[in-house]
PDB file of N, CA and C in Angstrom:
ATOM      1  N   UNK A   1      -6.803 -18.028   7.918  1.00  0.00           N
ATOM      2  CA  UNK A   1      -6.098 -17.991   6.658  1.00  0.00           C
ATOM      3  C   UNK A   1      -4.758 -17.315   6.913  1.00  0.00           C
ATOM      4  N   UNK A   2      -3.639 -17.891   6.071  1.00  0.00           N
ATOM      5  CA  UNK A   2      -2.177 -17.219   6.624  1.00  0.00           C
ATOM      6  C   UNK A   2      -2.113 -16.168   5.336  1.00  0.00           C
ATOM      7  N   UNK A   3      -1.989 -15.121   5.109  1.00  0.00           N
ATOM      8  CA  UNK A   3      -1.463 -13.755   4.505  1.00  0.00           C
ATOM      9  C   UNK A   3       0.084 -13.836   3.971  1.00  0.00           C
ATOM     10  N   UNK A   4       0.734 -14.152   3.211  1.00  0.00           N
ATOM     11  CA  UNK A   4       1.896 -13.973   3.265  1.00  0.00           C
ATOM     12  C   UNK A   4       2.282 -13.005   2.100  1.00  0.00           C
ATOM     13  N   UNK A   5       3.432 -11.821   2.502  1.00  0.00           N
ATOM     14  CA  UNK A   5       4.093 -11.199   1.356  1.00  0.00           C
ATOM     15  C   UNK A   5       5.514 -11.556   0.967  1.00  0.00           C
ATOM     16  N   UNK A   6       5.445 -11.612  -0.383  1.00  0.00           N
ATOM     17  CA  UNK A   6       6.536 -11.750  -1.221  1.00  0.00           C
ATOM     18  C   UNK A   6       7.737 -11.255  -1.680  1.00  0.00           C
ATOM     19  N   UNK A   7       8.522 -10.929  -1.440  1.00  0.00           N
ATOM     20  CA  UNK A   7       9.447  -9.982  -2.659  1.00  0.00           C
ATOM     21  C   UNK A   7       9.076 -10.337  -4.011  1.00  0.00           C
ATOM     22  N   UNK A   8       9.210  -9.364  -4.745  1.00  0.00           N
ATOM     23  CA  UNK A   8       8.728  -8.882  -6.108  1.00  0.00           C
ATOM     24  C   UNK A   8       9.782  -9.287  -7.254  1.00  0.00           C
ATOM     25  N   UNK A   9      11.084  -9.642  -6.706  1.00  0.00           N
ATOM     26  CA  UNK A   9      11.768 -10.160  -7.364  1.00  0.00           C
ATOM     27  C   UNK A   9      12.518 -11.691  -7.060  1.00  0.00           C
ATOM     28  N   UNK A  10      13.075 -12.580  -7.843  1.00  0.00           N
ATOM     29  CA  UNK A  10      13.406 -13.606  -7.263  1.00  0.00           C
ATOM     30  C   UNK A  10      15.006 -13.420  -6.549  1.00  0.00           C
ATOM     31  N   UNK A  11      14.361 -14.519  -5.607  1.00  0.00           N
ATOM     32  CA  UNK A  11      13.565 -15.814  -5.462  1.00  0.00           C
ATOM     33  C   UNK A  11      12.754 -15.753  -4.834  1.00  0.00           C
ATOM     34  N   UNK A  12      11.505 -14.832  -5.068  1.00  0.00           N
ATOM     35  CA  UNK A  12      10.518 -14.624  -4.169  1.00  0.00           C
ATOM     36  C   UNK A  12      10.474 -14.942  -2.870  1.00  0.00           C
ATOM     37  N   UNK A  13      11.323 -14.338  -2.032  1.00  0.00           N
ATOM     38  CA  UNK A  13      11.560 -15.128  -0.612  1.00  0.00           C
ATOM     39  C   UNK A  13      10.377 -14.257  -0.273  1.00  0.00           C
ATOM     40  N   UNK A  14       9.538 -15.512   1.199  1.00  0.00           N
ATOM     41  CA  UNK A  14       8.560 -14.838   1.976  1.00  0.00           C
ATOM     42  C   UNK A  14       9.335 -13.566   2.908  1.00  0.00           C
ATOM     43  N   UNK A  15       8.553 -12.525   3.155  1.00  0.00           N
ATOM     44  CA  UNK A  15       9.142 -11.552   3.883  1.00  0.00           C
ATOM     45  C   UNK A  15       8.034 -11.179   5.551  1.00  0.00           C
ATOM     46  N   UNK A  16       6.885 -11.162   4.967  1.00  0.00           N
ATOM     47  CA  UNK A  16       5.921 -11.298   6.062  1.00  0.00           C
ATOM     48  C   UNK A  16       5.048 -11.677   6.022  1.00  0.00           C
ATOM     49  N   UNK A  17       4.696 -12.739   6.946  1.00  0.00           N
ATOM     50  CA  UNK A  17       3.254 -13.539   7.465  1.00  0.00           C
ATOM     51  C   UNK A  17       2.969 -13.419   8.387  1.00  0.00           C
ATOM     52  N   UNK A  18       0.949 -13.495   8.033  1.00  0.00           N
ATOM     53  CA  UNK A  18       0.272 -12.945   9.514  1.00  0.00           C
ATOM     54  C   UNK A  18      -0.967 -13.744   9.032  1.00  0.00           C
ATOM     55  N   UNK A  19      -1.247 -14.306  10.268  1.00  0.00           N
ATOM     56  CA  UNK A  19      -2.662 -14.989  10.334  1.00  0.00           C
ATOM     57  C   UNK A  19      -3.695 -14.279  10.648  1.00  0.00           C
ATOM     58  N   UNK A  20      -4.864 -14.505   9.918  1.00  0.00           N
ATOM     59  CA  UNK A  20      -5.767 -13.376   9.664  1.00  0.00           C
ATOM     60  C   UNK A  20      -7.175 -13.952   9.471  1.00  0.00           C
ATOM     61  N   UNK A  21      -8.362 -13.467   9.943  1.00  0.00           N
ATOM     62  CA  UNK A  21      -9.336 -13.957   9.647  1.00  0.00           C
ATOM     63  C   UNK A  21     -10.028 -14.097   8.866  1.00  0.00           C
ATOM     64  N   UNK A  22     -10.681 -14.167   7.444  1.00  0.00           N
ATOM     65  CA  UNK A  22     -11.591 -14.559   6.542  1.00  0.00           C
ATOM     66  C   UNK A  22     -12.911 -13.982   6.617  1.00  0.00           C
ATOM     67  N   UNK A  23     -13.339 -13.072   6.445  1.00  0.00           N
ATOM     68  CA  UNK A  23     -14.710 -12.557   6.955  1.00  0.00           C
ATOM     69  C   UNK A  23     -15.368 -12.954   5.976  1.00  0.00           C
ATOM     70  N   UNK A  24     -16.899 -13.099   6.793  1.00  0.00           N
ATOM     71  CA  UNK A  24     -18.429 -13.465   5.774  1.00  0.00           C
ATOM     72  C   UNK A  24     -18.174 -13.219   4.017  1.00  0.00           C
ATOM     73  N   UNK A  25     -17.458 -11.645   4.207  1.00  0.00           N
ATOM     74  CA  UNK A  25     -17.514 -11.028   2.855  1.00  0.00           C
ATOM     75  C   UNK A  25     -16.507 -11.380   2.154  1.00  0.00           C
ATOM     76  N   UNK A  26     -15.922 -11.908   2.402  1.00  0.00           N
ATOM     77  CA  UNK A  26     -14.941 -12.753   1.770  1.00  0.00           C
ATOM     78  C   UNK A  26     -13.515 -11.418   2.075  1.00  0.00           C
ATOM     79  N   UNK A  27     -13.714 -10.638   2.416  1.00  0.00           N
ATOM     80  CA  UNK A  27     -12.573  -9.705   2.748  1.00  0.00           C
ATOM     81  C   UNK A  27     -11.604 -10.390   4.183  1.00  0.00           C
ATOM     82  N   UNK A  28     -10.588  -9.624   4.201  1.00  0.00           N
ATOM     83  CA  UNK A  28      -9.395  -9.760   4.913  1.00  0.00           C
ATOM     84  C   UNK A  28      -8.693  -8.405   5.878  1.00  0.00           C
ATOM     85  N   UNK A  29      -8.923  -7.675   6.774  1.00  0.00           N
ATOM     86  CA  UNK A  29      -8.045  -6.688   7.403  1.00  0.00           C
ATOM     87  C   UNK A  29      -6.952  -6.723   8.278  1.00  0.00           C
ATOM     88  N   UNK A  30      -5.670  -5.993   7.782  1.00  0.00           N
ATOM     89  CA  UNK A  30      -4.386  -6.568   8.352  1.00  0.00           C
ATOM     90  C   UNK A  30      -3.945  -5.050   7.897  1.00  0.00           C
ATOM     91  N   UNK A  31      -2.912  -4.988   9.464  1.00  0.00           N
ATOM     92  CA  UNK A  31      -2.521  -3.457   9.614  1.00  0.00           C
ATOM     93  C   UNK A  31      -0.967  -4.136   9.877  1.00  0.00           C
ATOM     94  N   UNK A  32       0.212  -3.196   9.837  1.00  0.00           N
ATOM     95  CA  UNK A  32       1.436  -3.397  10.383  1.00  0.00           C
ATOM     96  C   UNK A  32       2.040  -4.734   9.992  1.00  0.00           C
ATOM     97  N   UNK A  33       1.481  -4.670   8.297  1.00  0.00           N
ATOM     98  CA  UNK A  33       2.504  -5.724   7.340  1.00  0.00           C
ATOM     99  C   UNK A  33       3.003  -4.872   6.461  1.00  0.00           C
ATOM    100  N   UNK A  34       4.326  -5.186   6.034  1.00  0.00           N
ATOM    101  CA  UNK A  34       4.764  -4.872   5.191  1.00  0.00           C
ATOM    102  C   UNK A  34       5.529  -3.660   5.405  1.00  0.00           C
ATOM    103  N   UNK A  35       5.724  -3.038   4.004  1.00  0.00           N
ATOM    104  CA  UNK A  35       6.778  -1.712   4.355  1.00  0.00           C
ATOM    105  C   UNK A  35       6.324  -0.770   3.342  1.00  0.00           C
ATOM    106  N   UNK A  36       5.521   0.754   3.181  1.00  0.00           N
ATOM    107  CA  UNK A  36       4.793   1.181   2.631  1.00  0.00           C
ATOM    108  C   UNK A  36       5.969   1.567   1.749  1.00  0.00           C
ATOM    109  N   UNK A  37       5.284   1.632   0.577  1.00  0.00           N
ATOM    110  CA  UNK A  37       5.769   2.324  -0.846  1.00  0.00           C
ATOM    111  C   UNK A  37       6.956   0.800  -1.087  1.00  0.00           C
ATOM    112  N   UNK A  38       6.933  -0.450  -1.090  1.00  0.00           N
ATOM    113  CA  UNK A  38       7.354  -1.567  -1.429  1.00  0.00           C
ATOM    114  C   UNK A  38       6.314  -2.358  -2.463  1.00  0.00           C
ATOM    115  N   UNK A  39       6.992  -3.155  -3.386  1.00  0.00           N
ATOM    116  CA  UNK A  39       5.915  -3.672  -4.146  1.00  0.00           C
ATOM    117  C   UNK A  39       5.903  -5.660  -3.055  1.00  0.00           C
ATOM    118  N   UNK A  40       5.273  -6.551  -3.393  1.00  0.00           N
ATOM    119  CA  UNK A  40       5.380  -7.527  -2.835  1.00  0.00           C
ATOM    120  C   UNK A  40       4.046  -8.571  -3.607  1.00  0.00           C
ATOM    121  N   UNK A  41       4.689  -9.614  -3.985  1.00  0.00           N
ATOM    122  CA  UNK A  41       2.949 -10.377  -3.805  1.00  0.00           C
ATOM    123  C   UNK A  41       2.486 -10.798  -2.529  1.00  0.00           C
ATOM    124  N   UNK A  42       1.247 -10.310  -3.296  1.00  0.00           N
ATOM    125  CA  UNK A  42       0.339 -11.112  -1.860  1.00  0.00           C
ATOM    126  C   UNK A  42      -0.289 -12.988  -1.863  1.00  0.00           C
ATOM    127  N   UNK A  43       0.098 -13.572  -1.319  1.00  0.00           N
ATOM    128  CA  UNK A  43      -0.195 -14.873  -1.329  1.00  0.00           C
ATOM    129  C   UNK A  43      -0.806 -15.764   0.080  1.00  0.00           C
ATOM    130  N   UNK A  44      -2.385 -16.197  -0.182  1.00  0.00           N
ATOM    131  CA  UNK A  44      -3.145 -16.567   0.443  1.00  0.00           C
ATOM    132  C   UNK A  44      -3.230 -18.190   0.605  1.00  0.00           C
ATOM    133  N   UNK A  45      -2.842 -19.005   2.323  1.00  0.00           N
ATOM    134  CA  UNK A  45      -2.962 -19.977   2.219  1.00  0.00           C
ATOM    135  C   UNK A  45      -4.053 -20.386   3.546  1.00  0.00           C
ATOM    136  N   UNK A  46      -4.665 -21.260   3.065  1.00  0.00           N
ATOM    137  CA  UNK A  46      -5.307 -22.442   3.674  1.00  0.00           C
ATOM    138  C   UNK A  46      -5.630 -23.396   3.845  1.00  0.00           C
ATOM    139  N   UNK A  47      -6.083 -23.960   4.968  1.00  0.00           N
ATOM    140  CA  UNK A  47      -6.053 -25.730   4.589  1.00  0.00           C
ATOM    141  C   UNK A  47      -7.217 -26.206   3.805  1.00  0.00           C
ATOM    142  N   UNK A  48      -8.078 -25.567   3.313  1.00  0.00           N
ATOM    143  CA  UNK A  48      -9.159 -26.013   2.227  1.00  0.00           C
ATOM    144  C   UNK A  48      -8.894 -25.554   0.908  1.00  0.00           C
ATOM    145  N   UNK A  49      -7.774 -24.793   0.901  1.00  0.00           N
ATOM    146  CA  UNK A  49      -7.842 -23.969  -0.706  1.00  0.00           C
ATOM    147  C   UNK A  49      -6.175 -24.259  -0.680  1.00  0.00           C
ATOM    148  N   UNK A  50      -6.049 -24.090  -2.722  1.00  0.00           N
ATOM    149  CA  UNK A  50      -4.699 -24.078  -3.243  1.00  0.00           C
ATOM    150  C   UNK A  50      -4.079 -22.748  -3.016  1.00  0.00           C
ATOM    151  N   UNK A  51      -2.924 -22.945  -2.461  1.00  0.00           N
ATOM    152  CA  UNK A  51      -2.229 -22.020  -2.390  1.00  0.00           C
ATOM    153  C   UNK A  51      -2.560 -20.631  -3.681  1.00  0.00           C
ATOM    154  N   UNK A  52      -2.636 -19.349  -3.749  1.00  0.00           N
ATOM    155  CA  UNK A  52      -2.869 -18.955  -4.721  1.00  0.00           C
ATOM    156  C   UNK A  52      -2.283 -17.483  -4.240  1.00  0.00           C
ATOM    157  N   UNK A  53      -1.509 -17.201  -5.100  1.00  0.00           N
ATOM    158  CA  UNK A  53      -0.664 -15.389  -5.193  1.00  0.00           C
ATOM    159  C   UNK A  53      -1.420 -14.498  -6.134  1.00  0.00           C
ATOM    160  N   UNK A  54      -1.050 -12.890  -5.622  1.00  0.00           N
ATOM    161  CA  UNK A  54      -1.717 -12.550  -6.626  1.00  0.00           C
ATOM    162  C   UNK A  54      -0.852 -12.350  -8.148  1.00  0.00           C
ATOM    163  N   UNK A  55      -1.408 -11.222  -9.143  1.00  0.00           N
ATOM    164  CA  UNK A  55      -0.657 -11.845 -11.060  1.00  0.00           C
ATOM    165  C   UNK A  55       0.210 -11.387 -11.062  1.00  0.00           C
ATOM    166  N   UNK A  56       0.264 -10.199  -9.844  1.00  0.00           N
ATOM    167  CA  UNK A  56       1.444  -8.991 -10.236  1.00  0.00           C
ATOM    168  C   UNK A  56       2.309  -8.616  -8.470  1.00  0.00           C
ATOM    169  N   UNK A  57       3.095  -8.440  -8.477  1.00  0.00           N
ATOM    170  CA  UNK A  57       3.451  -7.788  -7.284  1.00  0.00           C
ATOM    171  C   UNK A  57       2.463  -6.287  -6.966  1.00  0.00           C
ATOM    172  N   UNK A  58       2.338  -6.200  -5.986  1.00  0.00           N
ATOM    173  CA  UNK A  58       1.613  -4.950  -5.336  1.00  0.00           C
ATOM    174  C   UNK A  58       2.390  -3.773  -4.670  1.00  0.00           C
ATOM    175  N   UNK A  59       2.179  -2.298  -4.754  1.00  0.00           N
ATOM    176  CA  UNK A  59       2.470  -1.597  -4.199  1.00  0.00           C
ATOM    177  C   UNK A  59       1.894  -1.368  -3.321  1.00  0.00           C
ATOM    178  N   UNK A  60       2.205  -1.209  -1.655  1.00  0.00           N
ATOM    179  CA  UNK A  60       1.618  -0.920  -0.740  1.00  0.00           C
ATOM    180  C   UNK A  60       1.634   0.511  -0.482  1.00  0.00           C
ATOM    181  N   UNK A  61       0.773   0.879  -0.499  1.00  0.00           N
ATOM    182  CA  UNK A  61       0.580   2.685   0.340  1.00  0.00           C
ATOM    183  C   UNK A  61      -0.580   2.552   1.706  1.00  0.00           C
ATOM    184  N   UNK A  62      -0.355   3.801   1.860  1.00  0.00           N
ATOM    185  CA  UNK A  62      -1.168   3.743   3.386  1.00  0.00           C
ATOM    186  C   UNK A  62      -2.174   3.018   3.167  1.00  0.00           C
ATOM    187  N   UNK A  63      -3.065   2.756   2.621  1.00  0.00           N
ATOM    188  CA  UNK A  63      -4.236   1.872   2.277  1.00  0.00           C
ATOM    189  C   UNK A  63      -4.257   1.286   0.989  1.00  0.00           C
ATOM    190  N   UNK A  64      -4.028   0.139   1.338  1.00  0.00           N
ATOM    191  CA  UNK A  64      -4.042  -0.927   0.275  1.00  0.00           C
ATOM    192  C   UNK A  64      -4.467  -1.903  -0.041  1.00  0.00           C
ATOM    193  N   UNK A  65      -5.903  -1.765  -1.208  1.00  0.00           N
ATOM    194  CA  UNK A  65      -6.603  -2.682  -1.059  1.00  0.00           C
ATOM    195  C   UNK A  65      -6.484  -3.919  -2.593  1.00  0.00           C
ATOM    196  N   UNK A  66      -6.488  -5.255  -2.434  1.00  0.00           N
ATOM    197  CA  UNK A  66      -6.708  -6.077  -3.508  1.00  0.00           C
ATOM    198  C   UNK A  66      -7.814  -6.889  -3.462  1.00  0.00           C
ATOM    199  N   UNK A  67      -8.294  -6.921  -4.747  1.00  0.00           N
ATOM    200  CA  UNK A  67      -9.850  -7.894  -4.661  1.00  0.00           C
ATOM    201  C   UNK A  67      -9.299  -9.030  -5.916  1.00  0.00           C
ATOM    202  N   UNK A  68      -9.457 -10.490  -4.806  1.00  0.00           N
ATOM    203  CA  UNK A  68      -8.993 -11.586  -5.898  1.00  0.00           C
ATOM    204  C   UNK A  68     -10.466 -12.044  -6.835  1.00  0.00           C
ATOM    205  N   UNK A  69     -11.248 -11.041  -6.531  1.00  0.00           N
ATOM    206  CA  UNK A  69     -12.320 -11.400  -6.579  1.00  0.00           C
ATOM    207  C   UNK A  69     -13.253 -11.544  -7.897  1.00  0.00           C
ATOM    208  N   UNK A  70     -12.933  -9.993  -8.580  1.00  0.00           N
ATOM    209  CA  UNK A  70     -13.321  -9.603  -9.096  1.00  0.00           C
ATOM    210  C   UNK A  70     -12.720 -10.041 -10.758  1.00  0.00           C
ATOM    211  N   UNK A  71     -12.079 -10.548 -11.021  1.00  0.00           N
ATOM    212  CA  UNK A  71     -11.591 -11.390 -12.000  1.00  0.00           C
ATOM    213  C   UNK A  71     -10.345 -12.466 -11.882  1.00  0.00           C
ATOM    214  N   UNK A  72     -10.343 -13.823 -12.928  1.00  0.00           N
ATOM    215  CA  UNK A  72      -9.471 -14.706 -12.136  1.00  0.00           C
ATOM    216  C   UNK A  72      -7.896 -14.192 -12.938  1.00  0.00           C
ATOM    217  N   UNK A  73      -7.886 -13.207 -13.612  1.00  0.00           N
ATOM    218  CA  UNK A  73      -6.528 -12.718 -13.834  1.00  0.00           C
ATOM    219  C   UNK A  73      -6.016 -11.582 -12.668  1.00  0.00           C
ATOM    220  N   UNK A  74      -6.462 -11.757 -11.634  1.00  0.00           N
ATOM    221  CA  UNK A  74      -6.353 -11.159 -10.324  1.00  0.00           C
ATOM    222  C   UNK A  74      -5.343 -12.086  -9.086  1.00  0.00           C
ATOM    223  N   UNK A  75      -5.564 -13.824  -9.783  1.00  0.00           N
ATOM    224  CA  UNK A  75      -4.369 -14.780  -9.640  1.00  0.00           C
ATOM    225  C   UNK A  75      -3.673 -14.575 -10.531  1.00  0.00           C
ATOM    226  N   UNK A  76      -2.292 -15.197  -9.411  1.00  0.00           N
ATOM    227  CA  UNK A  76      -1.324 -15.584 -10.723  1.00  0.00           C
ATOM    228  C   UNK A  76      -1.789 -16.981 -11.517  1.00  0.00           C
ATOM    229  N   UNK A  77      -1.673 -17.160 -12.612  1.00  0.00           N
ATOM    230  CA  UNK A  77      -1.538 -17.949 -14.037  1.00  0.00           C
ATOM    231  C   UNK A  77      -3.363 -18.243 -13.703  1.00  0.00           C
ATOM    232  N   UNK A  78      -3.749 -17.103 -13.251  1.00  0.00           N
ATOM    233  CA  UNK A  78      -5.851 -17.019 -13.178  1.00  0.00           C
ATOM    234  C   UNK A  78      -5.991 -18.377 -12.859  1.00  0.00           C
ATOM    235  N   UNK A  79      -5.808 -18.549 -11.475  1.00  0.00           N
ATOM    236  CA  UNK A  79      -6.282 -19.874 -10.569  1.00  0.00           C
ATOM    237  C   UNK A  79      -7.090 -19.666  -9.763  1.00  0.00           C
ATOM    238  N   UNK A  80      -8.469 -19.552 -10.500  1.00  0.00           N
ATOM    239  CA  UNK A  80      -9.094 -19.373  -9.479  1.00  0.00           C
ATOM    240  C   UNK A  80     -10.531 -19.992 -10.291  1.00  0.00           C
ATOM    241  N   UNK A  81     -11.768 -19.870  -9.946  1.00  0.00           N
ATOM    242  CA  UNK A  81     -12.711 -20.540 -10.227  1.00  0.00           C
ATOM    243  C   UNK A  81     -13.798 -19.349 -10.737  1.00  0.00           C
ATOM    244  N   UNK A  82     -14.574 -19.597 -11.163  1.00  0.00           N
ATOM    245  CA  UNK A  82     -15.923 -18.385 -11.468  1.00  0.00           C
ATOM    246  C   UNK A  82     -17.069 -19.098 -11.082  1.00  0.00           C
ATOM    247  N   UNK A  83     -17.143 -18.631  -9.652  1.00  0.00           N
ATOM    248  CA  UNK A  83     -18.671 -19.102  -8.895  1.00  0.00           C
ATOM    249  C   UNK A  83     -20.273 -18.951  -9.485  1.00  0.00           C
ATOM    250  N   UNK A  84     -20.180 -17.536 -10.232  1.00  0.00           N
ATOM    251  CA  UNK A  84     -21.279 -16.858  -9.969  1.00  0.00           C
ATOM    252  C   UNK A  84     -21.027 -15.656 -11.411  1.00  0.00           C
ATOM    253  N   UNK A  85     -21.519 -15.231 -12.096  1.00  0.00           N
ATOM    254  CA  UNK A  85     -21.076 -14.327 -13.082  1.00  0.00           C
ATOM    255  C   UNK A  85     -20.354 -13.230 -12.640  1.00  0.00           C
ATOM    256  N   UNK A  86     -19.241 -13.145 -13.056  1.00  0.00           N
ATOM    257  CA  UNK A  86     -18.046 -12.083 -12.115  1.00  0.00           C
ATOM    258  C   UNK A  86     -18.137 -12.018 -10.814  1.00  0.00           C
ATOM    259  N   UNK A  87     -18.192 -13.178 -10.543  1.00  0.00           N
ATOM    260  CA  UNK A  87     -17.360 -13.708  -8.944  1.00  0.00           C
ATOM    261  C   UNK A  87     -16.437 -14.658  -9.003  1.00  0.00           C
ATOM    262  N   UNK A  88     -15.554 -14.269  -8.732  1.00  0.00           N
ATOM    263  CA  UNK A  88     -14.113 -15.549  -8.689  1.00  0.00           C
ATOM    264  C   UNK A  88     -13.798 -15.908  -7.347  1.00  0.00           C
ATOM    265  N   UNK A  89     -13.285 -16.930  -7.503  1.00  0.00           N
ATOM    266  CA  UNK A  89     -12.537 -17.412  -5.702  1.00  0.00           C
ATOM    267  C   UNK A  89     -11.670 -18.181  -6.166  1.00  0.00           C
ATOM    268  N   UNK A  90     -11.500 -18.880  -5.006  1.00  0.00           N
ATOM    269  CA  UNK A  90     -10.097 -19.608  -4.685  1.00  0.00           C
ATOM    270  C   UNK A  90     -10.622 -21.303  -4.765  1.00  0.00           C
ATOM    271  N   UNK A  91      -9.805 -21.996  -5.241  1.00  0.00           N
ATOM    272  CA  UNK A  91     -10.325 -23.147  -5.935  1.00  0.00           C
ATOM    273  C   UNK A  91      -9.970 -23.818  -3.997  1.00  0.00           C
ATOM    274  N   UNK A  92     -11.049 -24.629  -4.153  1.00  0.00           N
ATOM    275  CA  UNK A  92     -10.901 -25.616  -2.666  1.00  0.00           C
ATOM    276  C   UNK A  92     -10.210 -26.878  -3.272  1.00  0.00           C
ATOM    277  N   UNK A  93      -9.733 -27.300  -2.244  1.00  0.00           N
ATOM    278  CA  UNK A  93      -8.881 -28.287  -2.359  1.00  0.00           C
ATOM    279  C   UNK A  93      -9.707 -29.978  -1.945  1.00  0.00           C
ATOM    280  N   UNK A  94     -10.253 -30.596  -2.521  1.00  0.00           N
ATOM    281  CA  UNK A  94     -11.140 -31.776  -2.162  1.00  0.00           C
ATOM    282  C   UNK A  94      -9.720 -33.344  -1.597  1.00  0.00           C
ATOM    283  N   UNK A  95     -10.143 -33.774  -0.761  1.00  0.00           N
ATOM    284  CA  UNK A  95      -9.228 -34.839  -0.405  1.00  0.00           C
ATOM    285  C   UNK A  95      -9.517 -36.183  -0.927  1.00  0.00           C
ATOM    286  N   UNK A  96      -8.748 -37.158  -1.476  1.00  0.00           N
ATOM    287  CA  UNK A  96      -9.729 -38.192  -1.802  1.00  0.00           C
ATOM    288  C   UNK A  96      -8.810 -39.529  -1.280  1.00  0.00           C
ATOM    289  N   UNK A  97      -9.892 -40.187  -1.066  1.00  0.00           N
ATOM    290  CA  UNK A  97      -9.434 -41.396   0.265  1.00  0.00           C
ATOM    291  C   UNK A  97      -9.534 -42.629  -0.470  1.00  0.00           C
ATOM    292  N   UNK A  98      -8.436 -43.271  -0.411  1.00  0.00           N
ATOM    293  CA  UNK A  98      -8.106 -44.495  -1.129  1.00  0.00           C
ATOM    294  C   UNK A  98      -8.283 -45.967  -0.065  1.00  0.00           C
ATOM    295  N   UNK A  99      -8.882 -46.944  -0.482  1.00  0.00           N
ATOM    296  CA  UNK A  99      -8.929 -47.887   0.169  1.00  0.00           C
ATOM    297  C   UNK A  99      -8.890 -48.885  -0.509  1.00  0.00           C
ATOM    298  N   UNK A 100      -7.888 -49.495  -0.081  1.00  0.00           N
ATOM    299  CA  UNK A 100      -7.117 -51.093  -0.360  1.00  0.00           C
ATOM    300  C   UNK A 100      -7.649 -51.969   0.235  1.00  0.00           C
TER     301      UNK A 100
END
């Protein structure tokens, strides 16, 4: 999954991306992004899921944690799905194949 941060103001230019692994738990650990005490969105891409940022820009401090998880106003414009009673995720992206 690619990690990317945002500037907080426009034109939201990307500022840093880092490819990162996806664990079982649906968590993410990434050290030596960003610039502490900066706000930024965080925006998660992959090739099975819609692009999706988070609602608000984030302040980073020495440890900084976000859970898209835990409600879908945790996306921006709440794009996200409700799996499970207060479990949210990231909507997958289905392909569909046309034949002429």
């Amino acid at each position: 999954m690619d990690v990317e941060l945002h500037a907080a103001n426009p034109p939201y230019a990307m500022l840093f991306q880092r490819r990162a692994i996806l664990k079982q738990d649906g968590s993410i650990a990434l050290k030596g992004i960003g610039q502490i005490g900066q706000s930024y969105y965080f925006v998660l891409k992959h090739r099975n899921h819609i692009e999706t940022w988070s609602a608000n820009p984030v302040l980073l401090t020495a440890i900084t944690t976000y859970d898209f998880s835990v409600n879908s106003n945790q996306a921006f414009a709440a794009n996200q799905i409700e799996v499970e009673q207060g479990n949210w995720a990231l909507f997958v992206v289905t392909s569909t194949r046309m034949v002429l």
